[in-house]
C-alpha atoms as a PDB file:
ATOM      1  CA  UNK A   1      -3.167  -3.166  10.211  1.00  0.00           C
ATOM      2  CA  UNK A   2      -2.688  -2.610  13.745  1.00  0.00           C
ATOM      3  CA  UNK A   3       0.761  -2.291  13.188  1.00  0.00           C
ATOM      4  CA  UNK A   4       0.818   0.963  11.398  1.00  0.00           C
ATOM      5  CA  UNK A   5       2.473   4.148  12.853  1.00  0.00           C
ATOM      6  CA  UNK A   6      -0.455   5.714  13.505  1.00  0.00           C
ATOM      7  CA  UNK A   7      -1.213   8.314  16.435  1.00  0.00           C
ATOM      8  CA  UNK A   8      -4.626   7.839  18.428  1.00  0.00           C
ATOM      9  CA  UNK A   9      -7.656   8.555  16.797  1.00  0.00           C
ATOM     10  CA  UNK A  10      -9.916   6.776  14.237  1.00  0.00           C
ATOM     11  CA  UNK A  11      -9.794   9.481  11.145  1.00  0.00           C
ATOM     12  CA  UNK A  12      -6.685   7.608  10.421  1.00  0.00           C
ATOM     13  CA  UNK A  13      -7.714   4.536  10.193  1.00  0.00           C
ATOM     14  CA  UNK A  14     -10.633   5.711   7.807  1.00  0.00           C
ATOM     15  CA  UNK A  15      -7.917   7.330   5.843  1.00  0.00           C
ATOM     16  CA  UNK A  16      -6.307   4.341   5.159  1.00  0.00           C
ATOM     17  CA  UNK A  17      -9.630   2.257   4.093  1.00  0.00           C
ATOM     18  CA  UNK A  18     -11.440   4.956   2.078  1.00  0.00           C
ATOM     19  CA  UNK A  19      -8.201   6.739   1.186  1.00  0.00           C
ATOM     20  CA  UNK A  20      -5.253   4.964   1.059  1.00  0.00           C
ATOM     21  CA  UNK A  21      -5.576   2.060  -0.019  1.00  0.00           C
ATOM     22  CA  UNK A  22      -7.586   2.634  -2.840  1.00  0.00           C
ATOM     23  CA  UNK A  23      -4.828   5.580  -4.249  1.00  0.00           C
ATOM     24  CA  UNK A  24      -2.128   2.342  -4.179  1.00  0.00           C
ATOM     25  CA  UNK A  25      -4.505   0.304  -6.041  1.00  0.00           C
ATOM     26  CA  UNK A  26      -4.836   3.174  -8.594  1.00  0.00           C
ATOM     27  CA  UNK A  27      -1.727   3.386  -9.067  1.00  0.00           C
ATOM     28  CA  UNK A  28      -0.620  -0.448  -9.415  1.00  0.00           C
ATOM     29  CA  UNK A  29      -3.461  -0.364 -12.057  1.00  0.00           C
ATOM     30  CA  UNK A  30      -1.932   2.030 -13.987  1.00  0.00           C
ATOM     31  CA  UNK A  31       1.125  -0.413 -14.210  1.00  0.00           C
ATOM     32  CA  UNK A  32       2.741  -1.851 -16.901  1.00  0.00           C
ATOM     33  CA  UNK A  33       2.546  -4.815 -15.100  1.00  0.00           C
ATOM     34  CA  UNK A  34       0.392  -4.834 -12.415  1.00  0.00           C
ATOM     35  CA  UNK A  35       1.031  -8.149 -10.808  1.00  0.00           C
ATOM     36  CA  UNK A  36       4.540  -6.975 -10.894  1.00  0.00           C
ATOM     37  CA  UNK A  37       3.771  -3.948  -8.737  1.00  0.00           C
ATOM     38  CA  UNK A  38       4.924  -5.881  -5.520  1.00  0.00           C
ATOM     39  CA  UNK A  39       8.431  -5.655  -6.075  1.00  0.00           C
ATOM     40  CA  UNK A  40       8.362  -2.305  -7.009  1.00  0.00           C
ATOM     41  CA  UNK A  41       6.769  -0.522  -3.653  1.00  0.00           C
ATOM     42  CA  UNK A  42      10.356   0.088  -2.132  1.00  0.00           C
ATOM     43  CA  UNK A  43      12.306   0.508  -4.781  1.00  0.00           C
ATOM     44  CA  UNK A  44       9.877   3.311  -6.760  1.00  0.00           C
ATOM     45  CA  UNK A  45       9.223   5.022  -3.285  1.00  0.00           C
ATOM     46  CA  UNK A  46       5.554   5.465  -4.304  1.00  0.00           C
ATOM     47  CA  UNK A  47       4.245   4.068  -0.910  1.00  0.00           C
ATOM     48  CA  UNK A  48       5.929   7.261   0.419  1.00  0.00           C
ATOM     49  CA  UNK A  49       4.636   9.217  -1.708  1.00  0.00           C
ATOM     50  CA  UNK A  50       1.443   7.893  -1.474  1.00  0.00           C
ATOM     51  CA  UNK A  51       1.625   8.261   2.614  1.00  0.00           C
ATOM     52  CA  UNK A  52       2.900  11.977   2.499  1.00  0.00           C
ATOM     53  CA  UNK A  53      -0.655  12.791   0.533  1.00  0.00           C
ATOM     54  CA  UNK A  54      -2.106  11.567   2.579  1.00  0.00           C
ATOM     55  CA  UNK A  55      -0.877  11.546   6.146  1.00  0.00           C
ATOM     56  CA  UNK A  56       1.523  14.628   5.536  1.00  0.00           C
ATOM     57  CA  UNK A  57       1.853  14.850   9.599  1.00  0.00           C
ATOM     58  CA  UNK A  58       3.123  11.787  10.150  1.00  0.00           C
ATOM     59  CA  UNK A  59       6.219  11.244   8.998  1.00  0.00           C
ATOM     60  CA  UNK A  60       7.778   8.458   8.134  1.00  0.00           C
ATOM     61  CA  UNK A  61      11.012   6.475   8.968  1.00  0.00           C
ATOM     62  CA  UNK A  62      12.695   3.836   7.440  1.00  0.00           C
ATOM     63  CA  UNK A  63      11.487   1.756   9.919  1.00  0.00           C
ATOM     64  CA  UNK A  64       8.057   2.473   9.688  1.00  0.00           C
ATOM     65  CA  UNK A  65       8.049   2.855   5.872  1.00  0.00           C
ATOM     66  CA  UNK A  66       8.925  -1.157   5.721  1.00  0.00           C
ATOM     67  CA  UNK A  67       5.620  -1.939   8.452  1.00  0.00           C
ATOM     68  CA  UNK A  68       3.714  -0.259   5.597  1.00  0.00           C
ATOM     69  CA  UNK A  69       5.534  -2.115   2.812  1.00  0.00           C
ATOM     70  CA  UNK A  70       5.401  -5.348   4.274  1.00  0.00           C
ATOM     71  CA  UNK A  71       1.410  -4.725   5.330  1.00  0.00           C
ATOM     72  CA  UNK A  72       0.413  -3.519   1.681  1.00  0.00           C
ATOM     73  CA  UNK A  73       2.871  -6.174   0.429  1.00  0.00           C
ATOM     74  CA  UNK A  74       1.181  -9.383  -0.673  1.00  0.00           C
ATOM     75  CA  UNK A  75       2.444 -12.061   0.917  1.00  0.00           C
ATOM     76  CA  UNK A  76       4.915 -14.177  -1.608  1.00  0.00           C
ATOM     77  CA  UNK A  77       4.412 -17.967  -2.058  1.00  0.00           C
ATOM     78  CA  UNK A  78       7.127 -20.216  -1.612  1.00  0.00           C
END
């Protein structure tokens, strides 16, 4: 988590726990498939969206969009 482009300051981090991550989990719920949600973060955008809810003043770029992905990503077994 410490990897995410956030400025100073702990309201963000609070956003994220009470905020955002419960919003993604909403929304893979409401999935067809929600095991299947994984491979759809990037490719639907919704992590974006998701973000620009809720953190509309940070912005995001494509850099820092994947160090969400890949954190809210499970991890794939191989």
């Amino acid at each position: 988590m410490r990897d995410l482009p956030f400025p100073r300051g702990a309201i963000y981090v609070q956003l994220w726990r009470n905020t955002f991550v419960p919003a993604l989990l909403a929304w893979a719920g409401a999935q067809e498939d929600a095991f299947g949600t994984n491979g759809k973060l990037e490719s639907m955008g919704q992590i974006g969206v998701i973000w620009d809810n809720i953190y509309p003043d940070i912005a995001l770029n494509d850099k820092e969009l994947k160090i969400v992905v890949n954190v809210v990503r499970l991890p794939t077994q191989e």
